[in-house]
N, C-alpha and C. Protein backbone atom coordinates (compact mmCIF):
# COMPACT_ATOMS: atom_id res chain seq x y z
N UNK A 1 -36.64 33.68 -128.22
CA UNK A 1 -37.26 32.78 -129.16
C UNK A 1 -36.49 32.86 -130.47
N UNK A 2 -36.39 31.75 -131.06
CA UNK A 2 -35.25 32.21 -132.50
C UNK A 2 -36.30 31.52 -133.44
N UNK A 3 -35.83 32.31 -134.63
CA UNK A 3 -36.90 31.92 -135.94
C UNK A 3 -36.93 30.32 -136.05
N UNK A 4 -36.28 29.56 -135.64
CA UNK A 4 -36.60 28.24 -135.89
C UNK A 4 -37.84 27.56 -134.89
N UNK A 5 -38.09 28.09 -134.08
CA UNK A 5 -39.25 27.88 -132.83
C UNK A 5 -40.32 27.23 -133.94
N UNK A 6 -40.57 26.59 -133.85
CA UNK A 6 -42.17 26.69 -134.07
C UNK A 6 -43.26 27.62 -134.00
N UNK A 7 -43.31 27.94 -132.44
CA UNK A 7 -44.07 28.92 -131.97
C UNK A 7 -43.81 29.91 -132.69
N UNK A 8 -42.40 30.62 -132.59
CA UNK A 8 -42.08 31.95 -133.72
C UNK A 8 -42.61 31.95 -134.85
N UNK A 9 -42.66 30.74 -135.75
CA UNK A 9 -43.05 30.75 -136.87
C UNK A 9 -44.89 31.43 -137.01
N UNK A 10 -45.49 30.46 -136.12
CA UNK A 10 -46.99 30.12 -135.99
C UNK A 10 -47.35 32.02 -136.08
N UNK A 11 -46.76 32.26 -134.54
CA UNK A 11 -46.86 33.89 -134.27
C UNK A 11 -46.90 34.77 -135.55
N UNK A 12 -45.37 34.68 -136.01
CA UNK A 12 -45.32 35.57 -137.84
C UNK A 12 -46.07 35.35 -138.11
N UNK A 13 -46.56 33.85 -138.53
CA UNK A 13 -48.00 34.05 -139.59
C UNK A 13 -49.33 34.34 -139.43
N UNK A 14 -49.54 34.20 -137.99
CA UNK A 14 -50.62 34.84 -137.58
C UNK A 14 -51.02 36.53 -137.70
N UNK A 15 -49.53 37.12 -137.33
CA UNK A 15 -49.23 38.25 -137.58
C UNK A 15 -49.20 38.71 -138.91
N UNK A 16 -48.94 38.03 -139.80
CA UNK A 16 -48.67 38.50 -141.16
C UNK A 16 -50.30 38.21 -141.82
N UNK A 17 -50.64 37.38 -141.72
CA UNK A 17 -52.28 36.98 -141.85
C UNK A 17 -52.71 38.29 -141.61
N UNK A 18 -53.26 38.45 -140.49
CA UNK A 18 -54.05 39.99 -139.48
C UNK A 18 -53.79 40.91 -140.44
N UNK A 19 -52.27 41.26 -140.59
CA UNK A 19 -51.81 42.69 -141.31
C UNK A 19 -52.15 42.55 -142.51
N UNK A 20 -52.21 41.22 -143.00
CA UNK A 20 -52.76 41.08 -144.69
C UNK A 20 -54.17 41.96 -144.72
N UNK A 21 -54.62 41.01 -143.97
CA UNK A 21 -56.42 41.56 -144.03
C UNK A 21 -56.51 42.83 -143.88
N UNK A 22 -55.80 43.71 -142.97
CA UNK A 22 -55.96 44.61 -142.67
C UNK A 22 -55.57 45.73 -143.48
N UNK A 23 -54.81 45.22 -143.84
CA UNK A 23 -54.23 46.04 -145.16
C UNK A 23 -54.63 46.23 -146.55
N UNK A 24 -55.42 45.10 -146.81
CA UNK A 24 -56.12 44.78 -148.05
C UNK A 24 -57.73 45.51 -147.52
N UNK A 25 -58.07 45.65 -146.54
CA UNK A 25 -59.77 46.65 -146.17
C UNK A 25 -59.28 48.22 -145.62
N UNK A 26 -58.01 48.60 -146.27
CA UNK A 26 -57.54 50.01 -145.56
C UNK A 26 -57.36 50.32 -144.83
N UNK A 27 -56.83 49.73 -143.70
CA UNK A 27 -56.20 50.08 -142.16
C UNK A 27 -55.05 49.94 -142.22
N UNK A 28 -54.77 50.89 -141.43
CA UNK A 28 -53.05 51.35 -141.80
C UNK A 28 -52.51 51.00 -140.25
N UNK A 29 -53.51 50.30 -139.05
CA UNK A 29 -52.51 49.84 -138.04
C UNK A 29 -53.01 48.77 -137.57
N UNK A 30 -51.94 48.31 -136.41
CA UNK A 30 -52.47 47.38 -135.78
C UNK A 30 -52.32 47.26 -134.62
N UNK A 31 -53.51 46.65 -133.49
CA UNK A 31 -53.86 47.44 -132.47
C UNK A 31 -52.68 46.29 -131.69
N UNK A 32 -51.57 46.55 -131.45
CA UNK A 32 -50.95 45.60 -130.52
C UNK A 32 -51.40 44.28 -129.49
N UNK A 33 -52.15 45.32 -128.30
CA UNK A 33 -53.10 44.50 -127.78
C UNK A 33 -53.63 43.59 -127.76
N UNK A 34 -54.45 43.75 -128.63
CA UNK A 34 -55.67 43.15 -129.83
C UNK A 34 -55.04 41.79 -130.53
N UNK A 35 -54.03 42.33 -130.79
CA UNK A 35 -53.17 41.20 -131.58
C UNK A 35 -52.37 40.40 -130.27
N UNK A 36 -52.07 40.86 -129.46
CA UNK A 36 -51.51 39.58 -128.29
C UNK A 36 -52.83 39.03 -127.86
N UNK A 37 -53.88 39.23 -127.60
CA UNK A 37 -55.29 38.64 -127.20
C UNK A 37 -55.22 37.72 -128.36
N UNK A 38 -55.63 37.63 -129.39
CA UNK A 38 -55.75 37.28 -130.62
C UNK A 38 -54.67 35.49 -130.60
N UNK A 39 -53.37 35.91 -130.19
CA UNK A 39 -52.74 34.78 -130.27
C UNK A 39 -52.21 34.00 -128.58
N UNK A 40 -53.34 34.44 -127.81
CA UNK A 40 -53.36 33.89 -126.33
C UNK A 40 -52.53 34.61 -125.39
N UNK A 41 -52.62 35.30 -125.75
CA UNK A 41 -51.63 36.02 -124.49
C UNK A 41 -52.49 36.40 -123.35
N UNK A 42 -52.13 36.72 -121.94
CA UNK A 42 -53.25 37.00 -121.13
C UNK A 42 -53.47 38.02 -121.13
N UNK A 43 -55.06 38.86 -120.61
CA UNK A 43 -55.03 39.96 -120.33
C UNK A 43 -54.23 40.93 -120.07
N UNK A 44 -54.07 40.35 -118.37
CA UNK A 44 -52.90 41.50 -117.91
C UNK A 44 -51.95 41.69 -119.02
N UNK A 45 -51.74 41.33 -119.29
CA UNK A 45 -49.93 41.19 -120.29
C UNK A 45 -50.61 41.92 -121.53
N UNK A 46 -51.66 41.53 -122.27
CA UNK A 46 -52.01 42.50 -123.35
C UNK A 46 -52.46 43.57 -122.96
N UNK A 47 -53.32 43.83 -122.18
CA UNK A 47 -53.69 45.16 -121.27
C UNK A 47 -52.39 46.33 -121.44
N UNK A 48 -51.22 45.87 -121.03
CA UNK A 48 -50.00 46.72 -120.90
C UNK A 48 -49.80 47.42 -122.38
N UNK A 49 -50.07 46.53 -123.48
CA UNK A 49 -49.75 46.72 -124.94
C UNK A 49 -50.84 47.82 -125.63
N UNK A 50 -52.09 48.22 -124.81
CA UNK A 50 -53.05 48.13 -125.36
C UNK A 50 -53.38 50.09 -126.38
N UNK A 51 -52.23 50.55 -125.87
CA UNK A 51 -52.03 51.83 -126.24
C UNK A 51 -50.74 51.79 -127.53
N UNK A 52 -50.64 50.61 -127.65
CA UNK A 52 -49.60 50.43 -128.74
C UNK A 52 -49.92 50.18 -130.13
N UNK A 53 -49.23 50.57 -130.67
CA UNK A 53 -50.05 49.74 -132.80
C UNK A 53 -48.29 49.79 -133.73
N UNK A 54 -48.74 49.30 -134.17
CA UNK A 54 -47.94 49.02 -135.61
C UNK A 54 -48.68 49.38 -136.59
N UNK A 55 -47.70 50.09 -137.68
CA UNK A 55 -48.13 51.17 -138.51
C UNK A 55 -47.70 49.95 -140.07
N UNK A 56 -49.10 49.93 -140.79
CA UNK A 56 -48.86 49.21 -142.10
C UNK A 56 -48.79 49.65 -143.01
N UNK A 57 -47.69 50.34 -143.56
CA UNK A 57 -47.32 51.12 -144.32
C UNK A 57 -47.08 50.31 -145.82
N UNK A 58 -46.56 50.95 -146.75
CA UNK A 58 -45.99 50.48 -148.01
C UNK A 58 -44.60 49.86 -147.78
N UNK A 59 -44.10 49.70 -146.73
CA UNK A 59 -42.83 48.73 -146.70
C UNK A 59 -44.00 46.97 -145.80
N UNK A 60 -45.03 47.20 -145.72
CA UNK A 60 -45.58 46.33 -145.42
C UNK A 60 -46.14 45.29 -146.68
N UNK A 61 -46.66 46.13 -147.83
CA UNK A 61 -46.68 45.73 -149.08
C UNK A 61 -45.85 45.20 -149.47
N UNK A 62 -44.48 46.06 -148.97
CA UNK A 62 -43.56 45.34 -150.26
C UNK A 62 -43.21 43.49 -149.05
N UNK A 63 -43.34 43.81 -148.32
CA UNK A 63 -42.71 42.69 -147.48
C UNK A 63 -43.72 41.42 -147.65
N UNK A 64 -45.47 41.94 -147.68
CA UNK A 64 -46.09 41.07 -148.38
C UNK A 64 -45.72 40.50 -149.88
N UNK A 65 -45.00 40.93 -150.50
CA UNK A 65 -44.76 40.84 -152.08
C UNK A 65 -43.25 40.07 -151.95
N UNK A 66 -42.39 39.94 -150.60
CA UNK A 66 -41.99 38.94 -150.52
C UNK A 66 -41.82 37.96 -149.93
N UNK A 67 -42.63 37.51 -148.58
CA UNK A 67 -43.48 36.15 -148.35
C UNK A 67 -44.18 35.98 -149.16
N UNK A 68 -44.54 36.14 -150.15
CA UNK A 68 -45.75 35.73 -151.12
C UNK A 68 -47.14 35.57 -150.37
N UNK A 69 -47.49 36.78 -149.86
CA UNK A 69 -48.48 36.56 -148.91
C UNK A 69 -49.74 36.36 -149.77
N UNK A 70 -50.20 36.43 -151.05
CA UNK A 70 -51.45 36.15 -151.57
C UNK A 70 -52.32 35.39 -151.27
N UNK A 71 -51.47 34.11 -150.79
CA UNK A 71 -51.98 33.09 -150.80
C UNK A 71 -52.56 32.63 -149.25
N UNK A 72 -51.92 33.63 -147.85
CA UNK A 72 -52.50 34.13 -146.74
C UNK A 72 -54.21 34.53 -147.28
N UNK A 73 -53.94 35.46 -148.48
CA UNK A 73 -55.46 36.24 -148.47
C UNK A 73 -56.24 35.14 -148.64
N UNK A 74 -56.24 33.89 -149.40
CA UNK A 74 -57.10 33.29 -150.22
C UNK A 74 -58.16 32.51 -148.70
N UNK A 75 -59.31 32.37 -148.91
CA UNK A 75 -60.22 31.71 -148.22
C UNK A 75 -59.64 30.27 -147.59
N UNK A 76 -59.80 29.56 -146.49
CA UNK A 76 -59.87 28.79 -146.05
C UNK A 76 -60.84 27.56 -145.72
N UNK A 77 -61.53 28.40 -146.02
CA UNK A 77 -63.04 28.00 -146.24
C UNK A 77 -63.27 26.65 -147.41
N UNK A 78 -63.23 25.45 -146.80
CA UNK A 78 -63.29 24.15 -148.04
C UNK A 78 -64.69 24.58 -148.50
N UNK A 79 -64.84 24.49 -149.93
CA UNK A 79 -65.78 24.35 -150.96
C UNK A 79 -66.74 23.47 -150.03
N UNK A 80 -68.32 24.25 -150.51
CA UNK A 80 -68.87 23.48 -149.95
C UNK A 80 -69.61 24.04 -148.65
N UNK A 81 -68.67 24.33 -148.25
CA UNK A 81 -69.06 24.69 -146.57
C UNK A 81 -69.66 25.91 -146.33
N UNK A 82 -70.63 25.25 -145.54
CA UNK A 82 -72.00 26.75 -144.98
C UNK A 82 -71.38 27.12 -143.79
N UNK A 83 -71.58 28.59 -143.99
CA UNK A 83 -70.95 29.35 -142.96
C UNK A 83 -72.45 29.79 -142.02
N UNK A 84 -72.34 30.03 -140.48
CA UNK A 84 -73.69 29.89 -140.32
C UNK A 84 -73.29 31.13 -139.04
């Protein structure tokens, strides 16, 4: 897959999203697995991952600080809207 994919792209940011959040409520990993479930992958195939993580360290910060990920954190949520 090469960074111009689409798909590649979608994936990073889904990925970079997750690790935002996760990083901003104090978790320092991420459950591999969890994260291929998350962006459709099948069972079996995440099942295999499921003993795996990625570690969100302070080179994760800084890498947020250059995607300009802030703007990942900000709500999605249009004004207005009841969450139920």
């Amino acid at each position: 897959m090469q960074e111009t994919d689409p798909l590649y792209e979608y994936v990073r940011t889904v990925m970079l999203e997750v690790m935002a959040v996760l990083y901003a409520n104090g978790q320092r990993q991420l459950h591999v697995g969890a994260m291929m479930r998350l962006i459709g992958v099948d069972e079996e195939r995440a099942a295999m991952h499921d003993d795996d993580r990625i570690d969100i360290d302070e080179s994760f910060a800084e890498l947020a600080n250059d995607v300009n990920i802030k703007h990942l954190l900000q709500s999605r949520i249009p004004d207005g809207a009841t969450i139920h």
